[in-house]
C-alpha atoms as a PDB file:
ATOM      1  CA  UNK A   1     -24.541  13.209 -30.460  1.00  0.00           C
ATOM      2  CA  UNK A   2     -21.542  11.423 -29.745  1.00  0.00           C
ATOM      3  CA  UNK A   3     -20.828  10.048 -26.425  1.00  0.00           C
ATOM      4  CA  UNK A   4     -16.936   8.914 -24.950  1.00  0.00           C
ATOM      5  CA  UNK A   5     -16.587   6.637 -22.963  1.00  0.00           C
ATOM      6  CA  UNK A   6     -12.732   7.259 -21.611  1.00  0.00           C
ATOM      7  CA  UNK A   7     -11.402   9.232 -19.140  1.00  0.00           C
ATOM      8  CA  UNK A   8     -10.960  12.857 -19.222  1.00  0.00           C
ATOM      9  CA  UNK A   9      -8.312  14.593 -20.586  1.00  0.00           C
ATOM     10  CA  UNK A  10      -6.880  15.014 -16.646  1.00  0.00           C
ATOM     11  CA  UNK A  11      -7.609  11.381 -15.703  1.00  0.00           C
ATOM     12  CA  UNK A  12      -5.260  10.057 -19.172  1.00  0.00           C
ATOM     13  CA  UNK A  13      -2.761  12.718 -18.042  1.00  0.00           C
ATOM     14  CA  UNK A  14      -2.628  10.882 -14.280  1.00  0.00           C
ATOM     15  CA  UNK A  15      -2.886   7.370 -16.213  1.00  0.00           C
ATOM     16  CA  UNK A  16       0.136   8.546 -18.430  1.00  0.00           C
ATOM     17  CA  UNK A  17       2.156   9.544 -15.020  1.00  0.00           C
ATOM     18  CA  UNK A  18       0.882   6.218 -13.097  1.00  0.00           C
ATOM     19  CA  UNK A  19       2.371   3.645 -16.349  1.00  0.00           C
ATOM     20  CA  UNK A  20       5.796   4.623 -16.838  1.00  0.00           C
ATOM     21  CA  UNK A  21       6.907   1.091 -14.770  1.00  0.00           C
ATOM     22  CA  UNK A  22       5.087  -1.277 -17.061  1.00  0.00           C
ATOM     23  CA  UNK A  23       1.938  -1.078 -15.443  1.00  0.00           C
ATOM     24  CA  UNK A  24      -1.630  -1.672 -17.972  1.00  0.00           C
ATOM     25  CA  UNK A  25      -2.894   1.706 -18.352  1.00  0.00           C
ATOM     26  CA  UNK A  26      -6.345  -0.016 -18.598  1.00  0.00           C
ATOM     27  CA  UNK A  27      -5.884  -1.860 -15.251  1.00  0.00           C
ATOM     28  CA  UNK A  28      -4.394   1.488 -13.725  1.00  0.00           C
ATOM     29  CA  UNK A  29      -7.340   3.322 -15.025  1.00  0.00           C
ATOM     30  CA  UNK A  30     -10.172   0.441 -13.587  1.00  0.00           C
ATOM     31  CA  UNK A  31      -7.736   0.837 -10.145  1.00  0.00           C
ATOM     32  CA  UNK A  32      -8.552   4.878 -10.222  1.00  0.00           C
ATOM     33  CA  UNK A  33     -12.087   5.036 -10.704  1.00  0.00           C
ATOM     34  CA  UNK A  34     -12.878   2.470  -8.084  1.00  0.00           C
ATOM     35  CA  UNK A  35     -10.398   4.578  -5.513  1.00  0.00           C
ATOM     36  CA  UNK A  36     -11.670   7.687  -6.406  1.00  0.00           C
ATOM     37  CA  UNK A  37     -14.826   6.742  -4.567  1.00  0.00           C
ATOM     38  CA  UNK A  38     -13.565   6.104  -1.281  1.00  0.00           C
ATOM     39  CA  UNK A  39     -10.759   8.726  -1.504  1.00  0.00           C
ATOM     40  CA  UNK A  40     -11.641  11.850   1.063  1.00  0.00           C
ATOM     41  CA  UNK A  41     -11.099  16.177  -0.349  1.00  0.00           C
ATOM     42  CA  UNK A  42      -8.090  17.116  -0.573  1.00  0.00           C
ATOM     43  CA  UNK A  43      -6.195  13.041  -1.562  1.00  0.00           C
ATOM     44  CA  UNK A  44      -4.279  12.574  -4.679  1.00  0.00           C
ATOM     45  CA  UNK A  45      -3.446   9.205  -5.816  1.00  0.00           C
ATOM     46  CA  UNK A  46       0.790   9.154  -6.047  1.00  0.00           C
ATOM     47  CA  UNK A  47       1.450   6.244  -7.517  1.00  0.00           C
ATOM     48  CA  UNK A  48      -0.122   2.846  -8.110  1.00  0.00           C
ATOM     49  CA  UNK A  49       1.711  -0.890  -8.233  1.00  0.00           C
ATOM     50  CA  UNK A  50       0.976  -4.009  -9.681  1.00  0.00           C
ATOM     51  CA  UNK A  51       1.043  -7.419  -9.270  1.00  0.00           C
ATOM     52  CA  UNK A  52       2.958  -8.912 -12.197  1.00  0.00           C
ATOM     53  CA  UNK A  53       4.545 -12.488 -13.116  1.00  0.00           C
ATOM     54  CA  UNK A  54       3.541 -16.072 -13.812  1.00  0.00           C
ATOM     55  CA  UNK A  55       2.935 -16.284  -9.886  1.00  0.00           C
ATOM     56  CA  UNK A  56       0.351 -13.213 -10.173  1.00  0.00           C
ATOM     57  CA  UNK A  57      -3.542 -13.885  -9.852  1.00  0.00           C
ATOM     58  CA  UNK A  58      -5.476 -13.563 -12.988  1.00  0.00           C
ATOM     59  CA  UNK A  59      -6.928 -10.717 -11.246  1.00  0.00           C
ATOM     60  CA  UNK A  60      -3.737  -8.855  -9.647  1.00  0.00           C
ATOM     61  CA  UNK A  61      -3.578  -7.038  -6.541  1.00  0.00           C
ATOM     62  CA  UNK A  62      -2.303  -3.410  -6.338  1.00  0.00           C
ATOM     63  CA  UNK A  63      -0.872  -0.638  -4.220  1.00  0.00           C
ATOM     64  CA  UNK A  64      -2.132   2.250  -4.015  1.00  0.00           C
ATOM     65  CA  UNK A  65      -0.394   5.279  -2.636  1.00  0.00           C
ATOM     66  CA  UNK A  66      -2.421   8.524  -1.808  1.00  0.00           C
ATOM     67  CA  UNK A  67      -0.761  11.685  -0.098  1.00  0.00           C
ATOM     68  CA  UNK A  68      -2.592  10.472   3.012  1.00  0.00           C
ATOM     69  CA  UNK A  69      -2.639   7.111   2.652  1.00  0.00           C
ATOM     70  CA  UNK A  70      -1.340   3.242   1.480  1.00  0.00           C
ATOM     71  CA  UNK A  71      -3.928   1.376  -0.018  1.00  0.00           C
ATOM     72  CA  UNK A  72      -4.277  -2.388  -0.727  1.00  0.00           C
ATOM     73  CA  UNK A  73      -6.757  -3.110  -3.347  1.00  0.00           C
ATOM     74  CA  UNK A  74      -7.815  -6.441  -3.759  1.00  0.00           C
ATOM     75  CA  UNK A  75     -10.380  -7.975  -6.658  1.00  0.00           C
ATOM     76  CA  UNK A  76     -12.916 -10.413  -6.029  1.00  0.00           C
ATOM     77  CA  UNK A  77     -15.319 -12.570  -7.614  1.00  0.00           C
ATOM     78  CA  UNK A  78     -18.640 -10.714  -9.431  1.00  0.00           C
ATOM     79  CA  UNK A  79     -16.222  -7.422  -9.453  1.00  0.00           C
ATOM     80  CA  UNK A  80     -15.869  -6.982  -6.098  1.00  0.00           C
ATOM     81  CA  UNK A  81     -13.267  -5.345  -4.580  1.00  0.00           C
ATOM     82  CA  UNK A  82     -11.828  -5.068  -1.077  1.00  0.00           C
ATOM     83  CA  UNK A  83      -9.624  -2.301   0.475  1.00  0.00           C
ATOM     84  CA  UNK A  84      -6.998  -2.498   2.940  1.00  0.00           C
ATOM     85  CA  UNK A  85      -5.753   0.915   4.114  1.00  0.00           C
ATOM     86  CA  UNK A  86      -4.016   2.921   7.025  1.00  0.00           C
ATOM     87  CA  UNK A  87      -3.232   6.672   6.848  1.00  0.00           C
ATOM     88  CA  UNK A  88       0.249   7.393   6.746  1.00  0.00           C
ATOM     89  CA  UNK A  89       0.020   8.538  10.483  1.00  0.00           C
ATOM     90  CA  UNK A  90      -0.221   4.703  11.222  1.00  0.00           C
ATOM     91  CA  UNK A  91       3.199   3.474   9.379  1.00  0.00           C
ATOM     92  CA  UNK A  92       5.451   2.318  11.921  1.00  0.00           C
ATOM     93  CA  UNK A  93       7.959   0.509   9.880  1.00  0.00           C
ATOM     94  CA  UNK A  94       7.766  -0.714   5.572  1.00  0.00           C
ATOM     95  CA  UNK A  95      10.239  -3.824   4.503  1.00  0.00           C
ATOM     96  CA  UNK A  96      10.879  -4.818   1.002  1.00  0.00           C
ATOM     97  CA  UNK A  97      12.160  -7.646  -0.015  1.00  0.00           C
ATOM     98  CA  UNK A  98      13.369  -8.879  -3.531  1.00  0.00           C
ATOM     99  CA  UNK A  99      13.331 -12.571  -5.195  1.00  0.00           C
ATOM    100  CA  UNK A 100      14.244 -14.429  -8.070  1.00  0.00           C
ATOM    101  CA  UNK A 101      10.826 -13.203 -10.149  1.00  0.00           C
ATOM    102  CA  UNK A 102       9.434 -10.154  -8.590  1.00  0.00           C
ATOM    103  CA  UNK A 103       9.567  -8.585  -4.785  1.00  0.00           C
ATOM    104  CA  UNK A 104       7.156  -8.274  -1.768  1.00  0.00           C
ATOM    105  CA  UNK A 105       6.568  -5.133   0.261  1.00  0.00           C
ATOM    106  CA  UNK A 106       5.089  -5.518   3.928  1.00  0.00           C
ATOM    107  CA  UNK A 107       3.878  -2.089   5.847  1.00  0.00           C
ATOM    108  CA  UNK A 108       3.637  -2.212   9.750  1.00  0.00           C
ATOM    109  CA  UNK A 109       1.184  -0.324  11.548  1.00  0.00           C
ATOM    110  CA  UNK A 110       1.767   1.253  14.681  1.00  0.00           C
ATOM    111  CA  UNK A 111      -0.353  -1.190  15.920  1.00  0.00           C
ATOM    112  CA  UNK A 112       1.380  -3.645  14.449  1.00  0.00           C
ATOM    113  CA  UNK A 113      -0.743  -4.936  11.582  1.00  0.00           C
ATOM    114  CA  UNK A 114       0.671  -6.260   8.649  1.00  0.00           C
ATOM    115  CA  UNK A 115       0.019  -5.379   4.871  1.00  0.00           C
ATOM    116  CA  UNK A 116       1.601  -7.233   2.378  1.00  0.00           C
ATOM    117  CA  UNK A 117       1.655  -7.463  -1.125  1.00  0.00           C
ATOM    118  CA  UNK A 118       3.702 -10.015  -3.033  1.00  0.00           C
ATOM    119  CA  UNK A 119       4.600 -10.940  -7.106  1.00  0.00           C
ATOM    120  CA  UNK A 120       5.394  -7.115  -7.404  1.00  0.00           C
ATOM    121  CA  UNK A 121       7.991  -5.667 -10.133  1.00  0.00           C
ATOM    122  CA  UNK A 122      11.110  -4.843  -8.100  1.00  0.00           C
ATOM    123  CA  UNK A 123      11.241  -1.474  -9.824  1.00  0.00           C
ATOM    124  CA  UNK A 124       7.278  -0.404  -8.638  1.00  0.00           C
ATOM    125  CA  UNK A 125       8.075  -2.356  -5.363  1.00  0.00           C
ATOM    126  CA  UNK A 126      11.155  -0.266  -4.903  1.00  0.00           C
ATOM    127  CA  UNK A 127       9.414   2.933  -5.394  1.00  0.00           C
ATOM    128  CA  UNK A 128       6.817   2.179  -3.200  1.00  0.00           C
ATOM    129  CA  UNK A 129       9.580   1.421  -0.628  1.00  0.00           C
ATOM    130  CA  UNK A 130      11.258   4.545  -1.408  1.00  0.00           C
ATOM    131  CA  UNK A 131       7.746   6.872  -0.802  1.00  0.00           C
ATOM    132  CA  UNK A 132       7.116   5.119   2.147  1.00  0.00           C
ATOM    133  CA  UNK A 133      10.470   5.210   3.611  1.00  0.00           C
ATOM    134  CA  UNK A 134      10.060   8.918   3.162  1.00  0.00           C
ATOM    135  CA  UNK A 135       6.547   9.304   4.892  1.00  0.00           C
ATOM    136  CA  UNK A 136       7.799   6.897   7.678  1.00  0.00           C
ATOM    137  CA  UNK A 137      10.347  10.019   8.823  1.00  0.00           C
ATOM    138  CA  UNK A 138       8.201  12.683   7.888  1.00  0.00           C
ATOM    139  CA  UNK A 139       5.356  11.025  10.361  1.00  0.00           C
ATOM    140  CA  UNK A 140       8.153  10.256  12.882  1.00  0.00           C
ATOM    141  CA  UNK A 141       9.196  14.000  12.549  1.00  0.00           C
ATOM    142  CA  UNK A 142       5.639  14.679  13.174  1.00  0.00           C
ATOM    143  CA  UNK A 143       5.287  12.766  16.294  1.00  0.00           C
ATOM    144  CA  UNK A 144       8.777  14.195  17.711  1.00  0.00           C
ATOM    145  CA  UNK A 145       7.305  17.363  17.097  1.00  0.00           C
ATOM    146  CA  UNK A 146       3.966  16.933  18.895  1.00  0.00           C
ATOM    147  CA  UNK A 147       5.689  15.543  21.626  1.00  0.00           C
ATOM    148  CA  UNK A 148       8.493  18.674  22.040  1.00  0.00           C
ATOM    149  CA  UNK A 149       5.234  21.137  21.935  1.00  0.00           C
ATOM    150  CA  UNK A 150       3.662  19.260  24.356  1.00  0.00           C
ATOM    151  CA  UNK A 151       6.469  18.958  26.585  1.00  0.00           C
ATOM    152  CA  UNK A 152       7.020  22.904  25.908  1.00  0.00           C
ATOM    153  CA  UNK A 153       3.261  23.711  26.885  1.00  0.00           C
ATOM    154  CA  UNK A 154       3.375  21.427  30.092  1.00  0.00           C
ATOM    155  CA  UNK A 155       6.503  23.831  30.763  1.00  0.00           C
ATOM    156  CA  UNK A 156       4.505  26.856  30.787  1.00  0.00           C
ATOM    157  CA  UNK A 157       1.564  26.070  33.127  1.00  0.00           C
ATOM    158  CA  UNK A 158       1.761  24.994  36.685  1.00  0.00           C
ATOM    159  CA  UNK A 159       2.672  21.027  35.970  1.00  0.00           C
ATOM    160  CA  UNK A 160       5.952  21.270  34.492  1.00  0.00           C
ATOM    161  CA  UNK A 161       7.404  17.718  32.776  1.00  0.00           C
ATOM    162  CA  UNK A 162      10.872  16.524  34.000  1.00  0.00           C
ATOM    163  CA  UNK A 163      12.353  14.432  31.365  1.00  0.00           C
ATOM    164  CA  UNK A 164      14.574  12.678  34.069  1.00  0.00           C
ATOM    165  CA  UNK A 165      11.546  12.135  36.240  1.00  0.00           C
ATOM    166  CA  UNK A 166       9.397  10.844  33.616  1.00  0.00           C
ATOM    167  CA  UNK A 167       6.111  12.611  34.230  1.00  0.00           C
ATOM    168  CA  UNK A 168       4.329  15.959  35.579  1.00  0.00           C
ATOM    169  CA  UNK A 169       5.898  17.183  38.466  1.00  0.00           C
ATOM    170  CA  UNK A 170       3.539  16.679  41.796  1.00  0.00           C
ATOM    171  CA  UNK A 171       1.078  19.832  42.834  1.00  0.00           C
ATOM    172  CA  UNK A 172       3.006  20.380  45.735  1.00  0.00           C
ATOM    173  CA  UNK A 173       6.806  20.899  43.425  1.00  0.00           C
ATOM    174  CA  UNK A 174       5.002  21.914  40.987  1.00  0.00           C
ATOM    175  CA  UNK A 175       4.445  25.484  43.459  1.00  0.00           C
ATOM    176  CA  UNK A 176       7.631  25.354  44.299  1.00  0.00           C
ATOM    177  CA  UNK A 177      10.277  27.765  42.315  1.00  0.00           C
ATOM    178  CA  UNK A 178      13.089  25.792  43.115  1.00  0.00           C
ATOM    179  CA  UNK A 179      11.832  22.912  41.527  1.00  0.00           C
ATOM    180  CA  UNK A 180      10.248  24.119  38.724  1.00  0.00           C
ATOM    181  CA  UNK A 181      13.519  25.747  38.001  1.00  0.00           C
ATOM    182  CA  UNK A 182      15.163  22.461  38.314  1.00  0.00           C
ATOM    183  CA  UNK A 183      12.649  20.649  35.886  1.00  0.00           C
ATOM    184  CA  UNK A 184      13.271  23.634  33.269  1.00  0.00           C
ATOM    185  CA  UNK A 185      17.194  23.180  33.545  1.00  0.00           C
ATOM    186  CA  UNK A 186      16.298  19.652  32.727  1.00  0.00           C
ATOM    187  CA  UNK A 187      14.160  20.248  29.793  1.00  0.00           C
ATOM    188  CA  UNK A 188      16.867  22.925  28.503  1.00  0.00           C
ATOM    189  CA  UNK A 189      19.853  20.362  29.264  1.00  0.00           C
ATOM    190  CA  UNK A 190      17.348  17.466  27.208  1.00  0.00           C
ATOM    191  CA  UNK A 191      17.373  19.996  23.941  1.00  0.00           C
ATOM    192  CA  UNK A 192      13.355  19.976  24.650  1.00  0.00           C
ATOM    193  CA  UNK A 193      13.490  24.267  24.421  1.00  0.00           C
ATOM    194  CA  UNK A 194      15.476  26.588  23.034  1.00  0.00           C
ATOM    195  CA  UNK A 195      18.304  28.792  25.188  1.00  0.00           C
ATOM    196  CA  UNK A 196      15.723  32.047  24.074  1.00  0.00           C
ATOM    197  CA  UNK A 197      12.741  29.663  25.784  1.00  0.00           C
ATOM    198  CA  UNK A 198      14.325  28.615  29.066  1.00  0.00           C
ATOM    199  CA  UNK A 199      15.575  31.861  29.787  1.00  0.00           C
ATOM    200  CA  UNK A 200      12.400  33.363  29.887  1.00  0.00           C
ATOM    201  CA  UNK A 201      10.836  31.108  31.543  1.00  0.00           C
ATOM    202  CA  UNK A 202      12.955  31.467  33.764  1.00  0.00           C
ATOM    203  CA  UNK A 203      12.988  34.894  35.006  1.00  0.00           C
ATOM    204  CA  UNK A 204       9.054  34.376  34.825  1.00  0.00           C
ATOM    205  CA  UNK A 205       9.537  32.107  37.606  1.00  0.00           C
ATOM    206  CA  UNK A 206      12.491  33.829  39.461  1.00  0.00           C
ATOM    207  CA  UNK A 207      10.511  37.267  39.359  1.00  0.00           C
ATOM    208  CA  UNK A 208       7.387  35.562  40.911  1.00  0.00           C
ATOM    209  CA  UNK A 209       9.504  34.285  43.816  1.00  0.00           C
END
C-alpha cells in the first residue's frame, strides 16, 4: 500500500494560487500547514509573502494574509516558529515602502503596535499593501457604521445624542420635547438619519406632547 506524502489535491491547488510572485511552493506549503493550526472556522489564507534577497535570513520571514487576519510568521531555531497577528478589526493604518533590493511593509494597530516585515519582493509587498489598504476602509466603513446605528438607537430611547453637544442629552432634556426635537434636527442636519427617519421620529415625539 502506497502512502503520499504531499498535499492534497486542494492544498497544491491553494499552493499553485499562493506562487505566482516567485514565492517556493515548498516554503509556501511548510508556511500553510503550520497556519492551518492556529487558523479559527470559517479563515482562508489569501495570500502569503516572502522574504527574499541577499539581505534575507536563511530562514525567511513571511506574511500571511487570512480573510480575518495579517499574520507575521517568524522561524526559529529547532523549528520553532513564532506568530505575530491582529485581526483586521485592529488595522489602523499599513505603510509600504520600497528600496534599492526589495521593500518593507509596516501595519499599525489601533493601538498603535507596529508589525513590520522587511527584504520583501516589491511586487508581494505591493500586494500585500494593496489587500490591506482595502481592509483598512472596509474596517473603517465598519466602525462608521457601528457608530451611525448607535447614534440612531440612542435617538430612539429616552437619551437622545446631540452631535453638537457631544454626548447623551441630561434626564431632565432628555423629557423634554423641545429638546429632544432639537437634538433630532441636529442628528438629521449631521447626515446621522435619513429624512424618512427624522420625520418619524418626529411626529412620535410631537404626538406625545
Amino acid at each position: 500500500m502506497s502512502t503520499n506524502s504531499g498535499p492534497s489535491a486542494k492544498a497544491a491547488e491553494l499552493i499553485r494560487a499562493l506562487t505566482n510572485e516567485e514565492q517556493d511552493p515548498a516554503l509556501v506549503q511548510t508556511v500553510l500547514e503550520r497556519v492551518q493550526q492556529i487558523m479559527t472556522s470559517g479563515e482562508n489564507v489569501l495570500y502569503v509573502a516572502v522574504q527574499k534577497g541577499p539581505l534575507a535570513k536563511m530562514s525567511p520571514d513571511c506574511a500571511v494574509l487570512t480573510n480575518r487576519r495579517f499574520i507575521v510568521y517568524r522561524p526559529k531555531l529547532l523549528g520553532r516558529v513564532t506568530f505575530e497577528d491582529h485581526g483586521w478589526r485592529d488595522l489602523h493604518d499599513a505603510k509600504m515602502q520600497e528600496n534599492v533590493l526589495g521593500a518593507t511593509f509596516t501595519l499599525k494597530t489601533v493601538a498603535g503596535q507596529l508589525l513590520t516585515i522587511e527584504h520583501l519582493p516589491k511586487a508581494q509587498a505591493r500586494r500585500l499593501y494593496a489587500f490591506a489598504q482595502e481592509m483598512e476602509e472596509q474596517m473603517r466603513d465598519e466602525r462608521r457604521a457601528r457608530d451611525l446605528e448607535e447614534k440612531r438607537a440612542a435617538a430612539g430611547g429616552v437619551f437622545v445624542a446631540s452631535p453638537h453637544a457631544g454626548g447623551p442629552l441630561s434626564p431632565a432634556d432628555a423629557s423634554d420635547p423641545v429638546q429632544r426635537l432639537k437634538a433630532l434636527k441636529e442628528m438629521f442636519h449631521a447626515g446621522l438619519i435619513s429624512a424618512s427617519e427624522y420625520e418619524t421620529k418626529r411626529a412620535e415625539i410631537i404626538s406625545k406632547m
